[in-house]
Protein backbone atom coordinates (compact mmCIF):
# COMPACT_ATOMS: atom_id res chain seq x y z
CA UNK A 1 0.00 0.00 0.00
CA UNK A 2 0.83 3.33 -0.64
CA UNK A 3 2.63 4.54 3.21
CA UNK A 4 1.43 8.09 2.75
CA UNK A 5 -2.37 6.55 1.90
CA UNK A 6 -1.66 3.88 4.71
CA UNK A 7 -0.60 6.81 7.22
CA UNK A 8 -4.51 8.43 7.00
CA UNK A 9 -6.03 5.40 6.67
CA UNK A 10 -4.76 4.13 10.40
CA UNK A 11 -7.02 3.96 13.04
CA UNK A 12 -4.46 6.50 15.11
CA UNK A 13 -4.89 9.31 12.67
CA UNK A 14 -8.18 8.88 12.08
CA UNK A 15 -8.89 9.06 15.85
CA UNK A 16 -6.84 12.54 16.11
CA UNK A 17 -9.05 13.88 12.82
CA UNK A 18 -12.25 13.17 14.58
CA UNK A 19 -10.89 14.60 17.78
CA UNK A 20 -10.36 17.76 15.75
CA UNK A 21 -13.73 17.82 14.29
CA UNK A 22 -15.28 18.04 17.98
CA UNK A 23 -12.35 19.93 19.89
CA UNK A 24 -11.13 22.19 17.34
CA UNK A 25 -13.68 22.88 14.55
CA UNK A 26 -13.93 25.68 12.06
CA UNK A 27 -10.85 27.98 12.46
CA UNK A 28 -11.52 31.78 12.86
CA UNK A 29 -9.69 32.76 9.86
CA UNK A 30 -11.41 29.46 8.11
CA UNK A 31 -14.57 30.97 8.84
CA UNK A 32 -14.03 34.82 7.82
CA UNK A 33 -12.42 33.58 4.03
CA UNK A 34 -15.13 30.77 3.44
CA UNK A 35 -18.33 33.22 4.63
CA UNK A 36 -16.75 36.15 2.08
CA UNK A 37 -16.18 33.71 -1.02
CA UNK A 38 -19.10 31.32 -0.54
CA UNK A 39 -22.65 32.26 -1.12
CA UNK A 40 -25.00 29.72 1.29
CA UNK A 41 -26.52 28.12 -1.77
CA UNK A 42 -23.48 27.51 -3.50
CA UNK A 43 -22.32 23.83 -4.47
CA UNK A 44 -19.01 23.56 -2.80
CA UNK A 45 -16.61 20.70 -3.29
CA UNK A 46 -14.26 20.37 -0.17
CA UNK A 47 -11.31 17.99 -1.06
CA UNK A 48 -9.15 16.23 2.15
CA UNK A 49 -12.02 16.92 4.36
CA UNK A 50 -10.81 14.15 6.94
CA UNK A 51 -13.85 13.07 9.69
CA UNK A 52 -15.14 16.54 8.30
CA UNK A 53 -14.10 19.19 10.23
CA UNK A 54 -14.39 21.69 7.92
CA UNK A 55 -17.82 20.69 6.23
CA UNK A 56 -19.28 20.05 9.79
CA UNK A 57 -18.17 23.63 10.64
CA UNK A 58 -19.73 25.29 7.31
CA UNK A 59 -23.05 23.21 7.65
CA UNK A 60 -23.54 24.56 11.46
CA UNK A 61 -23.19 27.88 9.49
CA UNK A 62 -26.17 27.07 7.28
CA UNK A 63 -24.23 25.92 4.14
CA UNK A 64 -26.35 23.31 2.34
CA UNK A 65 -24.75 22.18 -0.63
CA UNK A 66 -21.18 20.82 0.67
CA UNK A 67 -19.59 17.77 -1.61
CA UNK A 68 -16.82 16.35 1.43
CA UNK A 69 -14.41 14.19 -0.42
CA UNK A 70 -11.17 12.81 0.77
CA UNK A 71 -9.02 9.94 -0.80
CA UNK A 72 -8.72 7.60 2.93
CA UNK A 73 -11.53 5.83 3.03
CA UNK A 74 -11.49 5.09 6.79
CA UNK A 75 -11.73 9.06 6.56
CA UNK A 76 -14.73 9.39 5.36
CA UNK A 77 -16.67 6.46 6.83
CA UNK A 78 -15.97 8.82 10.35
CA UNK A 79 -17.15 11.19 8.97
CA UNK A 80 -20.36 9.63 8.19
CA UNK A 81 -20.63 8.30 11.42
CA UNK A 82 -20.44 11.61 13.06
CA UNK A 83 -22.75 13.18 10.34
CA UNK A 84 -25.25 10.22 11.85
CA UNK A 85 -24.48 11.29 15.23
CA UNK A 86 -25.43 15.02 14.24
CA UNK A 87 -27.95 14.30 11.78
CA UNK A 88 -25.68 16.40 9.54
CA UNK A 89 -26.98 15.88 6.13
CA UNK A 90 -23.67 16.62 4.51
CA UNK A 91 -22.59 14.50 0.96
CA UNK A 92 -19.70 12.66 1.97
CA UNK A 93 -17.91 10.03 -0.80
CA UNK A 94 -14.18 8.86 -1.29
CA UNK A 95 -12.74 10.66 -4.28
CA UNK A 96 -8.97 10.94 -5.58
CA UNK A 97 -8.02 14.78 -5.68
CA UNK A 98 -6.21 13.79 -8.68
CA UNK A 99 -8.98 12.55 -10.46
CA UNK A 100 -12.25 13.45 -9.79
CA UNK A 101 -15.34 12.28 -10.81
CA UNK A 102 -17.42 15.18 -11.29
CA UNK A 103 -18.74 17.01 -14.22
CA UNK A 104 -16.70 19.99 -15.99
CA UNK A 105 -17.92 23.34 -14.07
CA UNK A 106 -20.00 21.50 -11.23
CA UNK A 107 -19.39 23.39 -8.93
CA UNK A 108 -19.44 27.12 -7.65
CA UNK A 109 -16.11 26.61 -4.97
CA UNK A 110 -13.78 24.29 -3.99
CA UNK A 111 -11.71 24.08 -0.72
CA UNK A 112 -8.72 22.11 0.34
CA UNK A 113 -7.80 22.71 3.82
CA UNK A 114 -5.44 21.99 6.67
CA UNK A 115 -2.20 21.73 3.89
CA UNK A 116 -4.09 18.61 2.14
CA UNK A 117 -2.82 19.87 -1.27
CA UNK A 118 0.79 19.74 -0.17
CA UNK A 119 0.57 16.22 1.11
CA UNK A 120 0.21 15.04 -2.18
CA UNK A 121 3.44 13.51 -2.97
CA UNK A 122 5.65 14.13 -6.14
CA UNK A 123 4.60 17.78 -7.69
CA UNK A 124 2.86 16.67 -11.08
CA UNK A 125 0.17 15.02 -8.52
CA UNK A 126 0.03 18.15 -7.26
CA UNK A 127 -0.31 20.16 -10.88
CA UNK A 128 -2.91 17.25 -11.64
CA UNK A 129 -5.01 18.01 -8.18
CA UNK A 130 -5.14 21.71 -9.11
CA UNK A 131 -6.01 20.60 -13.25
CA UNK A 132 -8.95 18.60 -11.67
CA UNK A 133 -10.01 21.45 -9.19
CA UNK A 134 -9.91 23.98 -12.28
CA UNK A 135 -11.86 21.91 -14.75
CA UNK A 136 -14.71 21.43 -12.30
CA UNK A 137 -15.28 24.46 -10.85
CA UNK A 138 -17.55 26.92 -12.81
CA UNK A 139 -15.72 29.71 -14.73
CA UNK A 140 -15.36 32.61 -11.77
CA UNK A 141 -15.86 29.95 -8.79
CA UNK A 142 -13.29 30.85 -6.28
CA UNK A 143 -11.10 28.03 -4.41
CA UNK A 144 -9.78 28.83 -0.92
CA UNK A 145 -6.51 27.08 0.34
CA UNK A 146 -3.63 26.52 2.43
CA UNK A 147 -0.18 25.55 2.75
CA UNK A 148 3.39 26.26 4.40
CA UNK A 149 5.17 28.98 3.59
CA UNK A 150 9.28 27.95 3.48
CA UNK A 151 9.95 31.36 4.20
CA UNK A 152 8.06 32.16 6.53
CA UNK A 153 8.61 29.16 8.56
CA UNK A 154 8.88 28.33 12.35
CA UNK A 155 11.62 25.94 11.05
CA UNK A 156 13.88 28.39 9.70
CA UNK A 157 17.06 27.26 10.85
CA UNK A 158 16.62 23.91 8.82
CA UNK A 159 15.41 24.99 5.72
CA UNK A 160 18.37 27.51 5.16
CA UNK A 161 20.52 24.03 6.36
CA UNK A 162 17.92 21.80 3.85
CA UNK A 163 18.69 24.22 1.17
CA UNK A 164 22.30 23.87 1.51
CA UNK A 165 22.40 19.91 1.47
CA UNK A 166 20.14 20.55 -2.23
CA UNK A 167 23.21 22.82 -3.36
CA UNK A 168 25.71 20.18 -1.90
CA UNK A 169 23.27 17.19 -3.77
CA UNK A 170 23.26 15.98 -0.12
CA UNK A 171 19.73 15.68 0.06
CA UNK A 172 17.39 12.51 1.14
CA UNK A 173 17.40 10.39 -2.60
CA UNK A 174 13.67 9.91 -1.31
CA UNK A 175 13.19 13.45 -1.89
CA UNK A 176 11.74 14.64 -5.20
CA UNK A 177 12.62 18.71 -4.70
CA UNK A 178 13.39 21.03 -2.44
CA UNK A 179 10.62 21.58 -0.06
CA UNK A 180 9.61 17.90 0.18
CA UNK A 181 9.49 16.20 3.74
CA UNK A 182 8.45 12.69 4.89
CA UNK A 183 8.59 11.09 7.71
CA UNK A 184 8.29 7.68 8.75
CA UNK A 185 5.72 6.89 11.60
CA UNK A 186 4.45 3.69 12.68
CA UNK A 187 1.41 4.37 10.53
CA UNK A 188 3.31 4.78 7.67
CA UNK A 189 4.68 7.86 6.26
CA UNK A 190 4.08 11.41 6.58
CA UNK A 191 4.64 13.74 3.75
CA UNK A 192 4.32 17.40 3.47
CA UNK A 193 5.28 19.20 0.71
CA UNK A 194 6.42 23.33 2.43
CA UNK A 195 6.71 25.79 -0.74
CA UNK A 196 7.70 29.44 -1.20
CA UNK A 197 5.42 31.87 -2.07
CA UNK A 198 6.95 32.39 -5.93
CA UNK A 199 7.17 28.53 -6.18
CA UNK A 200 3.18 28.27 -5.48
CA UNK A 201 2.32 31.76 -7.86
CA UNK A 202 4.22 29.77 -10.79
CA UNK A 203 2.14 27.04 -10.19
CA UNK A 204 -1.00 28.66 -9.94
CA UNK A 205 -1.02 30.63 -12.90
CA UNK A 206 0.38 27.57 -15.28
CA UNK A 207 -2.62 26.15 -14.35
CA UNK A 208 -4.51 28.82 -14.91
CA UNK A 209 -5.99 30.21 -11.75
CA UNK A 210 -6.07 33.78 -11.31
CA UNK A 211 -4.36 34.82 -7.80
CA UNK A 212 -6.70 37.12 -6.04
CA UNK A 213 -4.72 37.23 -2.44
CA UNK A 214 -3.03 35.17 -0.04
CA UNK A 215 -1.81 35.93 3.81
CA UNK A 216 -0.31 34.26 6.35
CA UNK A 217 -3.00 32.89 9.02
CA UNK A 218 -1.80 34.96 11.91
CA UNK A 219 -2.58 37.59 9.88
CA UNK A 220 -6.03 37.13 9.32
CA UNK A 221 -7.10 35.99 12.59
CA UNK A 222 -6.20 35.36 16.39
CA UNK A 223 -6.92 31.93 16.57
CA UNK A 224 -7.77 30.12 20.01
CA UNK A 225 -5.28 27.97 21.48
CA UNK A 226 -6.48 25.05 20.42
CA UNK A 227 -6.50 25.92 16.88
CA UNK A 228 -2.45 26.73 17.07
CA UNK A 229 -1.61 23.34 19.21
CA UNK A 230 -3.77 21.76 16.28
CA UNK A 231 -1.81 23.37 13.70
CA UNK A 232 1.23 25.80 12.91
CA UNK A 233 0.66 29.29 11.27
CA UNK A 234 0.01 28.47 7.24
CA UNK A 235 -0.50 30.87 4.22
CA UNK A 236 -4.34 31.31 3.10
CA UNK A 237 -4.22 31.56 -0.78
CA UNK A 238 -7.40 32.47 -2.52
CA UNK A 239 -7.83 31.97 -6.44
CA UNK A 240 -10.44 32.04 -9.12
CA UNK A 241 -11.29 30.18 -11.96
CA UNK A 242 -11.50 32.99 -14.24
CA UNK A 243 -14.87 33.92 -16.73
């Protein structure tokens, strides 16, 4: 099995994603992008929605129309457990961010939260995630996410040293590019791809989103405690399909 797949499909991580979903919920600065860029009637595909943290959250706000998708299986059979619990009537289904089974122009906004974008592994599945997102979201539908920012990391000190062992070609041979981490856990592995701004604009715009704005979260809101302990500080980046 695929160890990054095998990592979100164990029972472990599963357990800390539904945790989330009842002791962290909806972020603050989650909340103020999503409210500005979604209309309550709008079809919204959320991809790496986990045991549905973020869909939960947007539902309590009135949002009707969610799609929840995420690629672990286990995943999503949480989350429809705790949509039972809740009588949360919230469309939950397995789907591969890389290849999604939806119409062209489906939908009116698509989100991919918490990083999930950057935990793709190897960069043309990441160009192919953001293809997919672009073909089915309806010309001018807006999609809201996040990621690291290598620059503006808490980890300075080893990216400037990371950086260095590229230059040196001392880097991990399991390592596609600069940027790439994984790391091996008992549930299998855990990758996160941590970008630069420019890298992420280049990307963007070959695919042929148009950048409206993107800001670091600390930025946009104060977040409660247990939102930081859940997660470090990431970069919002909002973009539209254009018209």
């Amino acid at each position: 099995m695929d160890p990054v797949k095998q990592y979100f499909e164990s029972a472990g991580v599963v357990t800390e994603y539904a945790a989330a979903t009842r002791r962290v919920g909806l972020w603050v600065s989650e909340e103020k992008v999503f409210t500005r860029l979604f209309d309550k009637d709008d079809a919204v595909l959320e991809l790496g929605c986990g045991a549905g943290r973020i869909a939960f959250g947007l539902y309590e706000l009135g949002y009707r129309h969610l799609m929840a998708t995420d690629y672990a299986r286990p995943m999503v059979k949480q989350a429809q457990q705790i949509a039972q619990m809740l009588d949360y009537r919230v469309a939950l289904q397995v789907a591969d961010a890389t290849a999604l089974r939806f119409e062209d122009d489906a939908f009116d906004g698509a989100i991919f939260g918490f990083n999930g974008l950057m935990q793709i592994p190897q960069s043309g599945q990441r160009e192919e995630a953001l293809r997919e997102i672009h073909r089915v979201l309806r010309p001018g539908a807006w999609f809201a996410f996040t990621t690291h920012d290598r620059e503006r990391s808490e980890h300075k000190d080893f990216w400037e040293a990371e950086a260095q062992r590229w230059r040196d070609g001392r880097q991990s041979p399991d390592l596609e590019k600069l940027g790439d981490r994984a790391e091996p856990a008992a549930e299998g592995c855990h990758f996160m791809h941590v970008p630069t701004v420019d890298e992420m604009e280049a990307l963007l715009r070959r695919i042929g989103f148009r950048i409206e704005v993107h800001a670091m979260r600390s930025d946009l809101a104060n977040e409660p405690t247990a939102v930081r302990e859940f997660s470090d500080d990431c970069r919002f980046w909002v973009v539209q399909k254009p018209e």
